[in-house]
Protein backbone atom coordinates (compact mmCIF):
# COMPACT_ATOMS: atom_id res chain seq x y z
CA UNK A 1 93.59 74.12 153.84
CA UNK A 2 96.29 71.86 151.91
CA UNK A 3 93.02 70.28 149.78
CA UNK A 4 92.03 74.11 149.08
CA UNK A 5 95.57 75.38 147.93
CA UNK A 6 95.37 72.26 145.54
CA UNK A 7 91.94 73.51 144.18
CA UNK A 8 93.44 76.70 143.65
CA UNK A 9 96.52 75.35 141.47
CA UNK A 10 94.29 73.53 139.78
CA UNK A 11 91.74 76.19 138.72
CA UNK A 12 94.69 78.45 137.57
CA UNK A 13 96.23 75.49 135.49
CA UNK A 14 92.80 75.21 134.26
CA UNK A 15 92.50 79.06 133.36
CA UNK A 16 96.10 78.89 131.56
CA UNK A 17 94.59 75.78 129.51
CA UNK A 18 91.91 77.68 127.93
CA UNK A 19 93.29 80.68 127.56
CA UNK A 20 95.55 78.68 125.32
CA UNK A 21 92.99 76.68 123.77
CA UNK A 22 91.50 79.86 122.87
CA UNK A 23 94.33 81.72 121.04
CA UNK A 24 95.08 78.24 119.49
CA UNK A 25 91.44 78.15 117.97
CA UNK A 26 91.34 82.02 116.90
CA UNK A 27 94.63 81.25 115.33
CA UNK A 28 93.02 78.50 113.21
CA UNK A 29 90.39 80.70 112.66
CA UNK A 30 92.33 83.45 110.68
CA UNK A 31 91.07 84.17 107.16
CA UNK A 32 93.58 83.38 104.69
CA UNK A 33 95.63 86.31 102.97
CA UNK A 34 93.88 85.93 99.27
CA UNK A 35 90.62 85.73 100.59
CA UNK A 36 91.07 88.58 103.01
CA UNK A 37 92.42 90.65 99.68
CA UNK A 38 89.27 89.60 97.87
CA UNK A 39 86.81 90.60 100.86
CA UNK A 40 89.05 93.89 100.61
CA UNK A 41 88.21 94.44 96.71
CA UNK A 42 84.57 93.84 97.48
CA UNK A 43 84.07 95.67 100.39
CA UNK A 44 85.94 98.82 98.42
CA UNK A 45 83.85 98.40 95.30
CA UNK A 46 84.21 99.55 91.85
CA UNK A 47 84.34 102.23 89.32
CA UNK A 48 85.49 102.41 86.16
CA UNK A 49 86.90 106.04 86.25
CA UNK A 50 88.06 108.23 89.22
CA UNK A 51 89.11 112.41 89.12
CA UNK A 52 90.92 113.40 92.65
CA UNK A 53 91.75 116.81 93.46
CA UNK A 54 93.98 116.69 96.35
CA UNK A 55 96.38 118.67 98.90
CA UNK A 56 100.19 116.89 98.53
CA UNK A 57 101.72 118.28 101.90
CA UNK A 58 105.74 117.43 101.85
CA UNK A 59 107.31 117.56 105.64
CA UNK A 60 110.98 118.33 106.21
CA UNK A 61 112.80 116.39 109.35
CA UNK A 62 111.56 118.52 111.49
CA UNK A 63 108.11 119.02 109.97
CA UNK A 64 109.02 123.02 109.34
CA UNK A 65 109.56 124.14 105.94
CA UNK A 66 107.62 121.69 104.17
CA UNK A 67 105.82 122.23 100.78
CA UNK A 68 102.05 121.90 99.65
CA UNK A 69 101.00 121.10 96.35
CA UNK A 70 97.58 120.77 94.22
CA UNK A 71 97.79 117.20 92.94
CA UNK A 72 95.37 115.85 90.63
CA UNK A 73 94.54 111.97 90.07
CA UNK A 74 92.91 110.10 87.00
CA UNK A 75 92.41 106.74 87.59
CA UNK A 76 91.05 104.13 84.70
CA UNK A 77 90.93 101.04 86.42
CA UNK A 78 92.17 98.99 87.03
CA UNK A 79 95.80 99.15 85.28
CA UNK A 80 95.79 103.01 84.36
CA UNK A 81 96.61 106.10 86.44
CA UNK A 82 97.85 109.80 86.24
CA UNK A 83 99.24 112.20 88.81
CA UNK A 84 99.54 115.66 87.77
CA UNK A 85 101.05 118.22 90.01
CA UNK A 86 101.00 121.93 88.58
CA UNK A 87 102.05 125.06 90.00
CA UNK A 88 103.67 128.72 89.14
CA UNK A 89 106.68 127.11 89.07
CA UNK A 90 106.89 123.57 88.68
CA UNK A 91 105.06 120.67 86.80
CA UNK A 92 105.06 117.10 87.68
CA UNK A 93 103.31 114.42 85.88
CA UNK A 94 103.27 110.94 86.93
CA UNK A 95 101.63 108.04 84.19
CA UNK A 96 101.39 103.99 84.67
CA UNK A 97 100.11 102.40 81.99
CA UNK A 98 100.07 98.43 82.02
CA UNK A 99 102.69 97.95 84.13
CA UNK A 100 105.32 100.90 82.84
CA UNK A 101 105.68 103.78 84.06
CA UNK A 102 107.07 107.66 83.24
CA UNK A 103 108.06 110.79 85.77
CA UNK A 104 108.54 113.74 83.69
CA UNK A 105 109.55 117.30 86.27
CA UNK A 106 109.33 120.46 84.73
CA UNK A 107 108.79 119.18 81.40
CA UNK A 108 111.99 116.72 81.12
CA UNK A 109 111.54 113.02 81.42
CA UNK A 110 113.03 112.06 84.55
CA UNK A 111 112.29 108.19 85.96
CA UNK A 112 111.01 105.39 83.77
CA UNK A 113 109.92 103.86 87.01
CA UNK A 114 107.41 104.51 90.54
CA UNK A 115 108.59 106.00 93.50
CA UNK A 116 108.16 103.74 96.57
CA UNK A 117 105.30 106.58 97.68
CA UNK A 118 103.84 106.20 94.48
CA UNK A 119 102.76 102.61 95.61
CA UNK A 120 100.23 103.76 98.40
CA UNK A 121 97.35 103.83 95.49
CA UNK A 122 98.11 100.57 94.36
CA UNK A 123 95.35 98.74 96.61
CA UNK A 124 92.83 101.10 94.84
CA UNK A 125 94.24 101.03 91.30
CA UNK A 126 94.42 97.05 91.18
CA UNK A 127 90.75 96.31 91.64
CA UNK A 128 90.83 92.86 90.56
CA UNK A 129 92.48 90.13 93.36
CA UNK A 130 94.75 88.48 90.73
CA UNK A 131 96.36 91.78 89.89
CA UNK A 132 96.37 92.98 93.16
CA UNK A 133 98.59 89.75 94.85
CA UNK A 134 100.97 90.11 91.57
CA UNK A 135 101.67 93.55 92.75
CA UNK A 136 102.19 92.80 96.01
CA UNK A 137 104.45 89.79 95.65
CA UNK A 138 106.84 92.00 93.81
CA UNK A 139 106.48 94.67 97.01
CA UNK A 140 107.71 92.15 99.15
CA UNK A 141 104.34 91.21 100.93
CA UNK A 142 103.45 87.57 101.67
CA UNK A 143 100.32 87.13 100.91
CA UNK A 144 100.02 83.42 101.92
CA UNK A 145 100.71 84.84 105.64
CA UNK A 146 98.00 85.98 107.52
CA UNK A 147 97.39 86.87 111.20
CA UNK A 148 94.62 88.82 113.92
CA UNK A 149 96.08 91.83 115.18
CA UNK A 150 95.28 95.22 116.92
CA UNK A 151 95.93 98.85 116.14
CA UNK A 152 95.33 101.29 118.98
CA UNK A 153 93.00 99.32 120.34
CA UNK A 154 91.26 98.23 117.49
CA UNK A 155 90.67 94.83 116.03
CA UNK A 156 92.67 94.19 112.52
CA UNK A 157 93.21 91.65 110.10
CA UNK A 158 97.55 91.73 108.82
CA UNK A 159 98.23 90.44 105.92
CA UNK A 160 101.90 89.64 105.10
CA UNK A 161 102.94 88.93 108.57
CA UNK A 162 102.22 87.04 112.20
CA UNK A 163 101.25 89.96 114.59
CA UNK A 164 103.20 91.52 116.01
CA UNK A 165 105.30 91.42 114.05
CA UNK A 166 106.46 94.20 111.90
CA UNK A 167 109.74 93.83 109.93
CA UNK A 168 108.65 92.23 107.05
CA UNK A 169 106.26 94.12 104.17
CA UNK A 170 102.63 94.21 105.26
CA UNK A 171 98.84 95.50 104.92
CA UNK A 172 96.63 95.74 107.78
CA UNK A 173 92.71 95.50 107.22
CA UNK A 174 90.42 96.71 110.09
CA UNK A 175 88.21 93.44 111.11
CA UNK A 176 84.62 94.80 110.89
CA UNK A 177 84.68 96.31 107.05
CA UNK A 178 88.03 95.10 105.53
CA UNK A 179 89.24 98.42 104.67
CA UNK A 180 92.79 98.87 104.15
CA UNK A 181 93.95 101.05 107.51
CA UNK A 182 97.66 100.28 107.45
CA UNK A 183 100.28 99.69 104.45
CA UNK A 184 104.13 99.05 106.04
CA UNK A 185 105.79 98.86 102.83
CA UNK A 186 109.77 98.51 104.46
CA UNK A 187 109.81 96.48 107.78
CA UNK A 188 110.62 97.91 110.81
CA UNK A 189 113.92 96.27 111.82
CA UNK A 190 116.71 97.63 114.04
CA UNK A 191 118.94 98.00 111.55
CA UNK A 192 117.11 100.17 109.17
CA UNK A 193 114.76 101.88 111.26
CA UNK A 194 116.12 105.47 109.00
CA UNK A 195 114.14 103.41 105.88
CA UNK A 196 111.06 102.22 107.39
CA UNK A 197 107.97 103.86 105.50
CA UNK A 198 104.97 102.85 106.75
CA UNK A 199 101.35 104.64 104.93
CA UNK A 200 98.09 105.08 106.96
CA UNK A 201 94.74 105.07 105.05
CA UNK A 202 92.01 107.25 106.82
CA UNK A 203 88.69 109.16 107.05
CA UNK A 204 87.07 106.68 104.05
CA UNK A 205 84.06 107.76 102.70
CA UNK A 206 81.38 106.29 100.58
CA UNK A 207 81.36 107.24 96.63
CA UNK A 208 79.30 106.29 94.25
CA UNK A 209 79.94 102.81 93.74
CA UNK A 210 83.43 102.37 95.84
CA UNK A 211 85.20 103.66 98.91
CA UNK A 212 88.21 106.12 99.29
CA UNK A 213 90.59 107.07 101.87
CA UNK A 214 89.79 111.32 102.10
CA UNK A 215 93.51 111.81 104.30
CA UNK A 216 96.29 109.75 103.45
CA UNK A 217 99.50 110.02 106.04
CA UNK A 218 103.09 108.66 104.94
CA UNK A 219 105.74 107.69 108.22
CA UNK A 220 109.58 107.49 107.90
CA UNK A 221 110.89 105.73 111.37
CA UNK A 222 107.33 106.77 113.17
CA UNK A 223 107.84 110.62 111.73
CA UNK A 224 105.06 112.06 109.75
CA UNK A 225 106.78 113.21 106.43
CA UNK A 226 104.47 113.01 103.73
CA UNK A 227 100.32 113.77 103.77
CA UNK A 228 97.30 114.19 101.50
CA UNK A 229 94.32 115.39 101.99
CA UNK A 230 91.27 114.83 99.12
CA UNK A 231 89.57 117.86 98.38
CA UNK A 232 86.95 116.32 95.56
CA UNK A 233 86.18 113.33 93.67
CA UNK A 234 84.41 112.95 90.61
CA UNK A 235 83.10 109.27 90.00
CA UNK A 236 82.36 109.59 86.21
CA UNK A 237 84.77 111.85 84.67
CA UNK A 238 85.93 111.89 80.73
CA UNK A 239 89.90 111.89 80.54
CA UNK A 240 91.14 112.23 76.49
CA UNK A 241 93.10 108.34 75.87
CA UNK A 242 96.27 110.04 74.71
CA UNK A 243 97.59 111.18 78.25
CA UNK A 244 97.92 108.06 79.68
CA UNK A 245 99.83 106.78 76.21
CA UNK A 246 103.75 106.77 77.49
CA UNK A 247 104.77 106.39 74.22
CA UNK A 248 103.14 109.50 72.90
CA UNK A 249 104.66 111.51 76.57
CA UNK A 250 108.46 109.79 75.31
CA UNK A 251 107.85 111.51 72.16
CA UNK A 252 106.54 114.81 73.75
CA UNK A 253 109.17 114.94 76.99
CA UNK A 254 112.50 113.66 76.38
CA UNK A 255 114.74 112.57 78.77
CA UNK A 256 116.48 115.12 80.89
CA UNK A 257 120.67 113.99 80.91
CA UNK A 258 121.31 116.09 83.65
CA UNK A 259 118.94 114.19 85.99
CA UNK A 260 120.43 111.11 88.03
CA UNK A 261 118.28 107.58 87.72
CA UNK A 262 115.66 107.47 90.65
CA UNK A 263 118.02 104.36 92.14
CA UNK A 264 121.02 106.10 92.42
CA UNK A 265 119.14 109.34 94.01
CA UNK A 266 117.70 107.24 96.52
CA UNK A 267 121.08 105.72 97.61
CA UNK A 268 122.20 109.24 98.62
CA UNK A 269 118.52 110.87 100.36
CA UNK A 270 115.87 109.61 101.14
CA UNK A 271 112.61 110.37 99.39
CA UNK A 272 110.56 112.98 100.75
CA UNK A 273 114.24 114.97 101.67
CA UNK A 274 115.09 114.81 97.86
CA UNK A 275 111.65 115.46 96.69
CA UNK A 276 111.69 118.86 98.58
CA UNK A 277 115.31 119.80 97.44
CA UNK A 278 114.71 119.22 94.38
CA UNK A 279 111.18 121.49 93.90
CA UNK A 280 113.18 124.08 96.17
CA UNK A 281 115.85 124.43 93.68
CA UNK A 282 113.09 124.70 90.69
CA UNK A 283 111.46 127.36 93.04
CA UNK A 284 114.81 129.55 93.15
């Protein structure tokens, strides 16, 4: 009896040892952030041109009230983009060019910068891996970190932090096609948990030459505030050169004095809250 309660101790020591032998090994096993970013890139594909028409959906706290908006994309990749929201009553257009930026709202020039939303097309936009870490560095993500991970149940590849992780800027790949599937852009952390925004890429579907996300979902504190939903997408459309030129906008919208900087708006509301106030006041 004594010589099989011995076995037994020694069998379960024996279990613990390769259970830790084998997360030590899968560990040392992780693909390395920049290569993980360039199996991303591949594994997306490539165009040269992109033309989104898309549902904007903008929740209030309580997801009541919210707003819905036609949004249209242009993308010339992989430095050049366009977001054009028109309605009755409101315009918005949105231009990057090269690294600067302009917001111009019912025709004034508002922001000479990109909303922290805005970002969620970046892993689309910067097709090339070079670009694509240079962005990311200055979003906070570590790109020299890399870990295995799982999201509801599913196998995923983080880049940016050690699983699990999730207070620090990060992207989350699933395993088996390198998709993006999750983008925390402000880490989860006790103190801050009002900031968090976390983006979830979904429903991808095959294009001509490339991938795309059809439903796009945006997450303050684990709160669905912000969602698009693609409606079509047009692989080789024409787009005239002088709407993505910000100097030629400058000279077309000027700046509106009345509007605060995007910085010091964001100290007082937080994004989507603002975003609605302000089209509800254009609407009245």
């Amino acid at each position: 009896m004594e010589c099989f309660k011995i076995n037994k101790k020694v069998s379960f020591l024996l279990f613990l040892v390769n259970v830790v032998w084998f997360i030590a090994q899968a560990d040392a096993y992780v693909l390395q952030g920049p290569h993980l970013l360039e199996l991303m890139i591949q594994n997306l594909g490539k165009s040269k041109r992109l033309l989104i028409s898309q549902k904007l959906f903008l929740y209030d706290n309580n997801r009541q009230g919210g707003l819905e908006f036609d949004e249209t994309l242009k993308y010339i990749f992989p430095e050049t983009f366009r977001s054009d929201i028109i309605s009755e009553n409101v315009q918005r257009i949105h231009v990057l060019s090269k690294g600067e930026a302009l917001t111009v709202i019912d025709g004034k020039a508002v922001a000479a910068s990109e909303t922290i939303y805005g970002r969620y097309k970046d892993i689309f936009l910067y097709n090339s891996r070079v670009l694509l870490e240079e962005k990311l560095f200055l979003h906070g993500v570590d790109v020299n970190v890399s870990s295995l991970g799982r999201f509801q149940g599913q196998p995923v590849y983080v880049v940016g932090a050690h699983y699990p992780d999730e207070t620090v800027p990060q992207i989350w790949l699933t395993k088996d096609t390198f998709r993006p599937l999750r983008w925390i852009i402000t880490g989860k952390t006790a103190e801050n948990r009002e900031d968090t925004l976390e983006v979830r890429y979904l429903d991808w579907q095959p294009l001509n030459k490339m991938w795309y996300p059809m439903r796009v979902e945006f997450y303050r504190d684990d709160i669905l505030v912000r969602e698009i939903k693609v409606q079509n997408i047009e692989t080789k459309p024409i787009f005239p050169e002088d709407i993505f030129d910000i100097d030629h906008l400058k000279s077309i919208y000027l700046p509106d004095a009345s509007k605060r900087s995007e910085q010091g708006a964001e100290k007082d509301l937080n994004e989507v809250q603002k975003t609605i106030e302000e089209f509800k006041k254009i609407y009245e």
